[in-house]
Each structure stands twice: as structure tokens, then as C-alpha cells.
Protein backbone atom coordinates (compact mmCIF):
# COMPACT_ATOMS: atom_id res chain seq x y z
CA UNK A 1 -3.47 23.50 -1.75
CA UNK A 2 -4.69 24.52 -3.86
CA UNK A 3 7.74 25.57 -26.52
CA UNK A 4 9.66 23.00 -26.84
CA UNK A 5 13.05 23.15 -26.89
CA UNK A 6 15.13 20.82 -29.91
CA UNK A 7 17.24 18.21 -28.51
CA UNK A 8 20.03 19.84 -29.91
CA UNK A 9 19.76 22.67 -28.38
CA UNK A 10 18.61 21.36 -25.08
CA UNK A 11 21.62 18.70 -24.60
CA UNK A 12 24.44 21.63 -25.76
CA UNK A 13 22.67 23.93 -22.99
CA UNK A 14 22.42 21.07 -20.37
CA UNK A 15 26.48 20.84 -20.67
CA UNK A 16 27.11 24.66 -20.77
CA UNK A 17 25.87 24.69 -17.07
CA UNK A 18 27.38 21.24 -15.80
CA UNK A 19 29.98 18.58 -16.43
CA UNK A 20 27.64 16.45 -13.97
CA UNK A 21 24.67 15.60 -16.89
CA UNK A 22 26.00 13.37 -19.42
CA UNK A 23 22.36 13.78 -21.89
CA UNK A 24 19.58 15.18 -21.37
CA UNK A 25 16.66 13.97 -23.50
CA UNK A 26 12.86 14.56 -23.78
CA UNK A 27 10.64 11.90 -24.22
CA UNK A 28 7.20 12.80 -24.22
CA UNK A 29 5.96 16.81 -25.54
CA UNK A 30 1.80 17.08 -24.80
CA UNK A 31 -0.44 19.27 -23.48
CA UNK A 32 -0.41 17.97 -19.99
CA UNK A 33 0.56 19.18 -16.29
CA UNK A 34 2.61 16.39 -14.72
CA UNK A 35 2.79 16.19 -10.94
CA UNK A 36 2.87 12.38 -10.18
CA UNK A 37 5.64 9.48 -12.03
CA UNK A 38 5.97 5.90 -11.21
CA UNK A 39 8.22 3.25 -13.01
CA UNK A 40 7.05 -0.48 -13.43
CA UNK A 41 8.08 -2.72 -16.70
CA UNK A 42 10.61 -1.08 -17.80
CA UNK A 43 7.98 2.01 -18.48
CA UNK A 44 7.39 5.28 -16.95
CA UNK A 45 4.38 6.02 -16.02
CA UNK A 46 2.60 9.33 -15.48
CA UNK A 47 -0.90 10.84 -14.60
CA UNK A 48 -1.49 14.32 -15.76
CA UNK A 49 -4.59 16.85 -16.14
CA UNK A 50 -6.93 16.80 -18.45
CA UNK A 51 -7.16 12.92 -17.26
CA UNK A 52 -4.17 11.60 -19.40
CA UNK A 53 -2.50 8.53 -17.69
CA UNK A 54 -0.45 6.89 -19.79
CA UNK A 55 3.28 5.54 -20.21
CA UNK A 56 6.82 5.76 -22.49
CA UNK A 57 8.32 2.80 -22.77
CA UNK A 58 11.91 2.87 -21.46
CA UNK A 59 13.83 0.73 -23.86
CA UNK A 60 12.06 2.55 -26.95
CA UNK A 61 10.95 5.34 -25.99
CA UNK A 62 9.07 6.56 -28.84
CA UNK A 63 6.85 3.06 -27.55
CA UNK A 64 4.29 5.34 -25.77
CA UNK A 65 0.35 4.86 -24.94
CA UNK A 66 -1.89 7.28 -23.31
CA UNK A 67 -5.72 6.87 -22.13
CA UNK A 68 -8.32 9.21 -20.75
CA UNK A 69 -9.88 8.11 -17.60
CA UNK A 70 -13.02 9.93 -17.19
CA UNK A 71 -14.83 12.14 -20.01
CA UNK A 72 -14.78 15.15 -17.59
CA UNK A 73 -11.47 16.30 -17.48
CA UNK A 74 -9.63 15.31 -14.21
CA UNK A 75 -6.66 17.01 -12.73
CA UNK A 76 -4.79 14.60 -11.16
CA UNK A 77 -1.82 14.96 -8.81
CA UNK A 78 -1.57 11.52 -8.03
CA UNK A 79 -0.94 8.34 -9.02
CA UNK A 80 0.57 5.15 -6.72
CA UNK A 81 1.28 1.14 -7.74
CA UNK A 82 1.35 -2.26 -5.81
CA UNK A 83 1.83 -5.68 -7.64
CA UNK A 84 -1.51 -5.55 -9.51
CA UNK A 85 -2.92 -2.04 -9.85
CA UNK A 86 -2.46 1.52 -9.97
CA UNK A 87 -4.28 3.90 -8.49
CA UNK A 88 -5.02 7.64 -8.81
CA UNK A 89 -7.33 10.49 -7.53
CA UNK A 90 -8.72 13.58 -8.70
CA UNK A 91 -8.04 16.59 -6.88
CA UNK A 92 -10.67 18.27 -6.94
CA UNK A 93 -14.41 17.02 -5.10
CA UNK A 94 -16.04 14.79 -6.42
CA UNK A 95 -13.01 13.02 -6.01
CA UNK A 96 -12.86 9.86 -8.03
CA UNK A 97 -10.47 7.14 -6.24
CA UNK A 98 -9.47 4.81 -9.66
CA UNK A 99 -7.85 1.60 -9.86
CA UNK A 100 -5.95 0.59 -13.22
CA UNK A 101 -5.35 -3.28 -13.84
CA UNK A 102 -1.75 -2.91 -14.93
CA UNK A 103 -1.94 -5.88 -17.54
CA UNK A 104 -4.99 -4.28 -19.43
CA UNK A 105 -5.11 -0.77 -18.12
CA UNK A 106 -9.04 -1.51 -17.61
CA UNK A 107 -9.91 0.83 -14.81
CA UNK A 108 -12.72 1.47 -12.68
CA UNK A 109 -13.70 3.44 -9.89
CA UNK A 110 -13.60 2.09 -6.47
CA UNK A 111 -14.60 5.18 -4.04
CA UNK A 112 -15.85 8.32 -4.00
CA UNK A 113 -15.00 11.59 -2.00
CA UNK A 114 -18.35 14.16 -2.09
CA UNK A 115 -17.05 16.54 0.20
CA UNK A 116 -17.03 20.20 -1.25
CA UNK A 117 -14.30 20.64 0.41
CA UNK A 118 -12.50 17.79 -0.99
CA UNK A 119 -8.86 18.26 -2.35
CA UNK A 120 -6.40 15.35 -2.35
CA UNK A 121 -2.65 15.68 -2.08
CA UNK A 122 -0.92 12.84 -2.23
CA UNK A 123 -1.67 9.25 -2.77
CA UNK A 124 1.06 6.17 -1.88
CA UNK A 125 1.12 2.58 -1.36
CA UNK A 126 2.95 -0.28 -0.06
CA UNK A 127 1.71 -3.71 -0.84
CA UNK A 128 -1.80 -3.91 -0.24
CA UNK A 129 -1.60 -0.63 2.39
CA UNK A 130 -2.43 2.61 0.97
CA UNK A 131 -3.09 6.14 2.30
CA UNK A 132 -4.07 9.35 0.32
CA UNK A 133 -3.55 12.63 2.05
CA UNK A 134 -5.99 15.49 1.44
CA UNK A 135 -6.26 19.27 2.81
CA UNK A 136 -8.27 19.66 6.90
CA UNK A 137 -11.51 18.66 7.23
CA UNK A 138 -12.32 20.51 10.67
CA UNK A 139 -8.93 20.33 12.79
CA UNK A 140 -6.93 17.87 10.79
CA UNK A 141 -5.75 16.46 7.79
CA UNK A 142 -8.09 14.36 5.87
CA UNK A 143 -6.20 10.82 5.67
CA UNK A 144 -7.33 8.06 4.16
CA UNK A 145 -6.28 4.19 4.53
CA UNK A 146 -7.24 1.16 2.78
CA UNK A 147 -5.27 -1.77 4.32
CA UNK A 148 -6.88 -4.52 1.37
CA UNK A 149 -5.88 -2.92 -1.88
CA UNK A 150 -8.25 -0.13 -2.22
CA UNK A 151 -11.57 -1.94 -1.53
CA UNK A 152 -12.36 -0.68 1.86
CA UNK A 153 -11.40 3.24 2.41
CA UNK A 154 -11.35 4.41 5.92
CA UNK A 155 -11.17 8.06 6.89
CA UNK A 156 -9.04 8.23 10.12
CA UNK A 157 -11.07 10.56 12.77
CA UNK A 158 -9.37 13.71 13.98
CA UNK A 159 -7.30 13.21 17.05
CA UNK A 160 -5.78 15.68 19.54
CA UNK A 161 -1.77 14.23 18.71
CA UNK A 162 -2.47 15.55 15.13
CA UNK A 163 -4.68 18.64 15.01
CA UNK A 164 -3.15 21.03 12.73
CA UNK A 165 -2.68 24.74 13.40
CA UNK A 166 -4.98 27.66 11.42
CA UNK A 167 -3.53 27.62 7.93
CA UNK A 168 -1.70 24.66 7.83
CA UNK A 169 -2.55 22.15 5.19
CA UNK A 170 -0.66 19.97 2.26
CA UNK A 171 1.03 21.07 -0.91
CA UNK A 172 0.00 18.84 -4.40
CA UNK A 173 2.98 19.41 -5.62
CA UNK A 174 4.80 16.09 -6.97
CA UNK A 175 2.90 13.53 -5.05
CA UNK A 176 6.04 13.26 -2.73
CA UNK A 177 4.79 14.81 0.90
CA UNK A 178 3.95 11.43 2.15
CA UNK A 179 5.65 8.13 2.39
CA UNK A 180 4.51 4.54 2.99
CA UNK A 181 6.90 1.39 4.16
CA UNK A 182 4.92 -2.03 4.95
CA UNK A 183 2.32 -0.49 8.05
CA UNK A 184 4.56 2.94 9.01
CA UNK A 185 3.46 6.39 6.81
CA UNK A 186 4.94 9.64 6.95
CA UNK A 187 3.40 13.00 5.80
CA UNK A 188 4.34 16.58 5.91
CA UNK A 189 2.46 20.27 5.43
CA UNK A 190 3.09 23.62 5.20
CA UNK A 191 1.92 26.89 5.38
CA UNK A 192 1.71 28.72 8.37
CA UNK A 193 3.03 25.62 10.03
CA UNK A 194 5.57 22.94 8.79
CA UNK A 195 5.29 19.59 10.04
CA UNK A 196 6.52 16.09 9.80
CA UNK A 197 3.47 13.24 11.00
CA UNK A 198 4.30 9.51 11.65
CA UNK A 199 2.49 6.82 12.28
CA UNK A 200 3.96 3.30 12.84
CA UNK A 201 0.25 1.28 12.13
CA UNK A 202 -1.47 2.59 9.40
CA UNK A 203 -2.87 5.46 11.49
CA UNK A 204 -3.46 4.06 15.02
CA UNK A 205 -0.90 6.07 16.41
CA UNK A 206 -0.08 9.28 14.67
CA UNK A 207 1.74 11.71 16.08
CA UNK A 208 2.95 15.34 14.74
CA UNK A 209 6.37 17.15 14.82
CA UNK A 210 6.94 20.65 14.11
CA UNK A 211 10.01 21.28 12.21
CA UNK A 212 11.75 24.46 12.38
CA UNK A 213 11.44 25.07 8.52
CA UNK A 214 10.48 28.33 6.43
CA UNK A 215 6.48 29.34 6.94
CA UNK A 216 4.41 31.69 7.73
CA UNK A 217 1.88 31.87 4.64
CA UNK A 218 -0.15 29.61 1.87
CA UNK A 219 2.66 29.28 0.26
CA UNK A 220 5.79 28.47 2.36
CA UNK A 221 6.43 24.90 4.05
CA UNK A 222 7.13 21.46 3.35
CA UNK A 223 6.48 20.30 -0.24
CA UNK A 224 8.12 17.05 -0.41
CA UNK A 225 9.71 14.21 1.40
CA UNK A 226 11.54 10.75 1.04
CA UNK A 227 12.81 8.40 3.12
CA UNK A 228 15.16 5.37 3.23
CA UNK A 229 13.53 2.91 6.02
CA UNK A 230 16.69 1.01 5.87
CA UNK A 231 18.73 3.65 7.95
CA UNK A 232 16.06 5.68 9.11
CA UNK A 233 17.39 8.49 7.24
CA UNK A 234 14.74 11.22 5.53
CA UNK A 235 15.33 14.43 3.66
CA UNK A 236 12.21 17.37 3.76
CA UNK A 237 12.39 20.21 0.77
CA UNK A 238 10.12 23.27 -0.08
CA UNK A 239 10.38 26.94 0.33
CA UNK A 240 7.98 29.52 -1.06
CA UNK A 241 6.49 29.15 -4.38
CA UNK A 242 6.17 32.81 -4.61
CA UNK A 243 9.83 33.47 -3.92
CA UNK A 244 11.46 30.61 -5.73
CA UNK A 245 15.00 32.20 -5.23
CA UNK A 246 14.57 32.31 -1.19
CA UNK A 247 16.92 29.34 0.14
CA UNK A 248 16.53 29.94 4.17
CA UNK A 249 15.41 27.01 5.93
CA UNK A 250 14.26 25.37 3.06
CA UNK A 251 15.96 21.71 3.39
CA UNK A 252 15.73 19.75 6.82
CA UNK A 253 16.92 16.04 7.23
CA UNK A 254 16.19 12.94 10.10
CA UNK A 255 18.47 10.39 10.69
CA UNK A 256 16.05 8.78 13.13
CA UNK A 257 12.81 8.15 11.06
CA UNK A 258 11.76 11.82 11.79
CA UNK A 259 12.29 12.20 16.09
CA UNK A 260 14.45 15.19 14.80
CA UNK A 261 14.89 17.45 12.09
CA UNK A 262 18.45 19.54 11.38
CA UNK A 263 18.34 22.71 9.14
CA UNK A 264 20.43 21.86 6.49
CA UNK A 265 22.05 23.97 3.68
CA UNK A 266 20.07 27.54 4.51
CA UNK A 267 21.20 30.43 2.48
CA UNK A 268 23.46 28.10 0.37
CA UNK A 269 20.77 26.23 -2.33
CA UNK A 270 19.27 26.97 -5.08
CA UNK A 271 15.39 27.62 -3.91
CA UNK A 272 12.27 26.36 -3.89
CA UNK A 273 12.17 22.81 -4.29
CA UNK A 274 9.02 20.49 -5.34
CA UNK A 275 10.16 16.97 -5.38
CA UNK A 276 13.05 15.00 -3.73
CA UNK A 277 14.16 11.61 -4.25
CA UNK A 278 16.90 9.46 -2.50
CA UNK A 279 19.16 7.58 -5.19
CA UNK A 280 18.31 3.59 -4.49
CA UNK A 281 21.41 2.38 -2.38
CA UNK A 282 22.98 5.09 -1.55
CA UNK A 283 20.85 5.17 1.84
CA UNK A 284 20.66 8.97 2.03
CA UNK A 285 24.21 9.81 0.85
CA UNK A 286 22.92 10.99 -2.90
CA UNK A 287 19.76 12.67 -3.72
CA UNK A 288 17.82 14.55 -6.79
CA UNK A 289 15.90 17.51 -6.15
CA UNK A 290 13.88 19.49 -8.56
CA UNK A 291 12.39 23.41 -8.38
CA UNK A 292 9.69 24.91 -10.81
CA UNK A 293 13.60 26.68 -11.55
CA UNK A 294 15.98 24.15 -11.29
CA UNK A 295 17.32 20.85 -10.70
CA UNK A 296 19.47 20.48 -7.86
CA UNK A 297 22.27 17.24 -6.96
CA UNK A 298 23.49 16.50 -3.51
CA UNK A 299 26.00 13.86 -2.71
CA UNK A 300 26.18 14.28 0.95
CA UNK A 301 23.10 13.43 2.87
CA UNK A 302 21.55 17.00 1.92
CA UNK A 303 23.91 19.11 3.84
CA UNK A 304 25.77 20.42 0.52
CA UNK A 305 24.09 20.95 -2.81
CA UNK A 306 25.11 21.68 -6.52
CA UNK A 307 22.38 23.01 -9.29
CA UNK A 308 23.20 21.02 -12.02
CA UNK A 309 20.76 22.36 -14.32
CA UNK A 310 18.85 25.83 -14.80
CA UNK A 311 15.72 23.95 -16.48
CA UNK A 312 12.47 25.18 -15.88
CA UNK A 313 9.09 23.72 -15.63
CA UNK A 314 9.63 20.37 -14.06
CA UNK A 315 7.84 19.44 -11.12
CA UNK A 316 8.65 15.89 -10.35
CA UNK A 317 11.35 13.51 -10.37
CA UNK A 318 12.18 9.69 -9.97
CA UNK A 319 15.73 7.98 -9.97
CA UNK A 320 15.22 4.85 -12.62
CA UNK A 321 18.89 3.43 -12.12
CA UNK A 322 21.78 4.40 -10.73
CA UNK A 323 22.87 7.52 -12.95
CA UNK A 324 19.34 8.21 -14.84
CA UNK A 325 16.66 10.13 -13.43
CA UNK A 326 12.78 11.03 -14.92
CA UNK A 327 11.99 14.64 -14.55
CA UNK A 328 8.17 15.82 -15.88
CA UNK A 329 6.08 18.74 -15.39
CA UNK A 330 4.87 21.61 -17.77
CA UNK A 331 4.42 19.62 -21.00
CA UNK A 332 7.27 17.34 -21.12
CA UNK A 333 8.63 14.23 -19.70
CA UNK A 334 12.87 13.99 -20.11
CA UNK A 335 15.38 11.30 -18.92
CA UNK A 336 18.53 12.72 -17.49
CA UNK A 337 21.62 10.80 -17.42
CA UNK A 338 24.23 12.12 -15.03
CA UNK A 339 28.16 11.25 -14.66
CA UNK A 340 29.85 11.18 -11.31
């Protein structure tokens, strides 16, 4: 589906709203949509439009490096790692699948999507798995696998157990609405539908799940999802991008790898959410969320939460340690150090 603010200033106004951010800094200001982080080396690492992909370094951050991948001016909402590569696609057809050696940041491209209709999500990876997630083509989703690091792309062919309903597709939100551990992926949509899919071999079995979550239009649903294979527990956030204050049925959680969904925290958050991410360890317990509007702190498995910031424009998020998150969206990157 399809000014920048002095540090000064910005760290004063961070702790006018919340004893719960300790500094607030931002590390990268550019011309560049952000929708997609990951963190390897000690770097953050970010693809943005315009075909930017580059990196701050994390121990000195004014250490920074950014390429163009392709002449023609990309918009990417993706971008996924495994030991030796990155990887990235385009979301709009033709859609360029690239892989980035992560020693020399050579990259190529390694398949193509010609569809007119093509429009990818989401991309993930685990090991030498991958799937990318892309709005229907007919009746479902288009999902594709590569089990061997990206040579081999298979499209998996619509099946009755996960035929979507008229309107229902994906949000590219924050590269967050799927999830990939060893062979077992999750994905969810939105729209006139919400729904949580699982498959526990790289697509052999999928099934779907409706959960009982806000929809209804284009712009309602599921926009992002984590999970912590470990206890099984997931978290799902959205809303309605064209009501960001509505907070009715906008949170849902699993504590059985997705067989159910609970409502959790309806009238009481603080709105449309893009991106959620579980803090490492804490196995559900604490977890970041951020809205085009906000950025949002819960420290009870989802069911209570506390908007620790009114900072707008950020998109994505990713914890880096235990008290410092990475937000990015509208022209920045910023590292957020909270106190408990």
C-alpha cells in the first residue's frame, strides 16, 4: 500500500514531556524517507528513497557513509541482513531485488519483479531463508522465498488457507509486518481485513487468522509486528493513518506464536502506530513503539502503555542495547537513550 530541530532544543523538549528519556540525539539530517533500519558492526544501517543506503557508525557517529544503488531513483521500504549480505527491494515494479556484500558494499542485482502490479512490503531474513511480502496478485499475497541466500526466488502459488478478502493487502510502513525465525514466517495486513499468517516451513503450510483489530478501509489494519520465538509471545500495532489519534483496537498480542490474539490497551494509547519492537531479553515484557505522532513505551507485555515522547516524523524503530533505541523517518535518524 501504497527543519531540523538543534540538539539543544530537542534534548530540553524530550525531558519536558518525560523523566523516562535520558538524551535524545540526532545522528544523521538528509533528504531521505526512512522506512527500513538494521544494526550490524557496531553501525546502523538504513535504506531510504531516492536509493540512499548507507550507515552511521555507532561509536562515532559523525563516522557515516552513504551510496546510491541504482541511477533511477528507488524508493525503498526495505532492507534485511544474514552473515554475508544485505538485501533490499524497490517498491515500486520493476522491482529490483539487490544484494550488498557487507565487507565492500559492492552490490548487484539478483532478481527481478516485472509485474505492473508489483509493490513490495516487507523484506526479512534468517540465515540463508528469506521472504519478501508484496501487495495480492489475484486472491493472495504475493510472497516470495529464497531458501539459499537470495539466488533462487520462488513465488509461493495462491492457496485456499490464505486467500485474502477484497481490500485487504500489506502496509510498507517500517518493514516490520513480517517476521522470520530459522524455517517459521509470520506476516500481517490490513485494510478491510486484519490478519495474522503463519507458516512453520518456509511457506508449505500457511495458514491465515483473522484478528479482531480496527479495519474497514485502505487505511486501517495491521502495520507492524514482532515476535520473541523464545516464548512464543508476539505484539501486532496499527490503527488508521488518517486518524492518527484513534486508539480502539489498535494493539493485539499472542502468547502462543499467533493461535490467538487479545485486544489489548483500546481507548487507552496514544494512536496510530508504525513500528514495534520487543526489547532483546525481556521476552515480551518491554517494548518500543513508534507513530508518525509519537513514540510510545510499554513495560508490561503491551497491555499498558506510556507516550514518552510527542516527536513527529519517525517511522521506524530498533532497540540497539538494553536502554538505547534507533528511531528514523522524515529526514533524520536519532538515538534515544531511556532510564528505567
Amino acid at each position: 500500500m501504497k527543519k531540523t530541530i538543534p540538539f539543544s532544543l530537542l534534548f530540553l523538549g524530550v525531558l519536558t514531556f518525560s523523566q523516562q528519556i535520558e538524551s535524545f540525539k540526532t545522528v544523521l539530517n538528509d533528504k531521505i524517507s526512512i522506512r527500513a533500519l538494521q544494526l550490524y558492526d557496531n553501525k546502523v544501517w538504513y535504506s531510504g528513497t531516492d536509493s540512499k543506503f548507507g550507515y552511521i557508525d555507532l561509536k562515532k557517529t559523525e563516522n557515516q557513509r552513504q551510496i546510491t544503488l541504482s541511477d533511477k531513483k528507488l524508493q525503498f521500504r526495505t532492507l534485511a541482513q544474514n552473515k554475508k549480505y544485505f538485501y533490499a527491494i524497490n517498491i515500486e515494479s520493476p522491482a529490483y531485488f539487490f544484494q550488498i556484500n557487507k565487507k565492500s558494499l559492492k552490490y548487484q542485482i539478483i532478481h527481478t519483479d516485472t509485474a505492473k502490479t508489483a509493490f513490495y512490503d516487507a523484506l526479512s531474513f534468517s540465515g540463508k531463508n528469506g521472504i519478501a511480502l508484496g501487495d495480492p496478485y489475484g486472491k493472495c499475497m504475493n510472497i516470495v522465498t529464497t531458501s539459499n541466500s537470495g539466488k533462487n526466488w520462488q513465488t509461493l502459488p495462491c492457496g485456499k488457507l490464505f486467500e485474502i478478502g477484497e481490500g485487504e493487502a500489506a502496509f510498507a510502513a517500517s518493514n516490520t509486518n513480517i517476521f522470520i525465525h530459522d524455517e517459521e514466517f509470520w506476516f500481517v495486513t490490513g485494510g478491510k481485513k486484519s490478519r495474522q499468517f503463519y507458516s512453520y516451513k518456509m511457506g508449505e503450510k500457511l495458514y491465515g487468522k483473522e484478528v479482531h483489530f480496527v479495519n474497514g478501509s485502505s487505511s486501517t489494519g495491521i502495520y507492524s509486528l514482532d515476535i520473541d520465538p523464545s516464548s512464543r509471545f508476539g505484539i501486532a500495532v496499527g490503527g488508521d493513518y488518517t486518524k492518527q489519534e484513534a486508539n480502539t483496537n489498535n494493539i493485539a498480542t499472542t502468547n502462543n506464536g499467533g493461535e490467538s490474539w487479545q485486544i489489548q490497551a483500546s481507548g487507552e494509547n496514544a494512536g496510530y502506530m508504525t513500528c514495534v519492537r520487543i526489547k532483546p531479553g525481556s521476552k515480551g515484557k518491554e517494548i518500543i513503539a513508534v507513530g508518525d505522532r509519537h513514540i510510545s513505551y510499554s513495560s508490561d507485555f503491551g497491555k499498558t502503555w506510556k507516550k514518552i515522547s510527542d516527536e513527529k516524523g519517525f517511522y521506524v524503530c530498533q532497540w540497539i542495547d538494553g536502554n538505547t533505541v534507533v528511531v528514523a523517518g522524515k529526514n533524520r535518524v536519532s538515538l534515544m537513550k531511556l532510564t528505567f
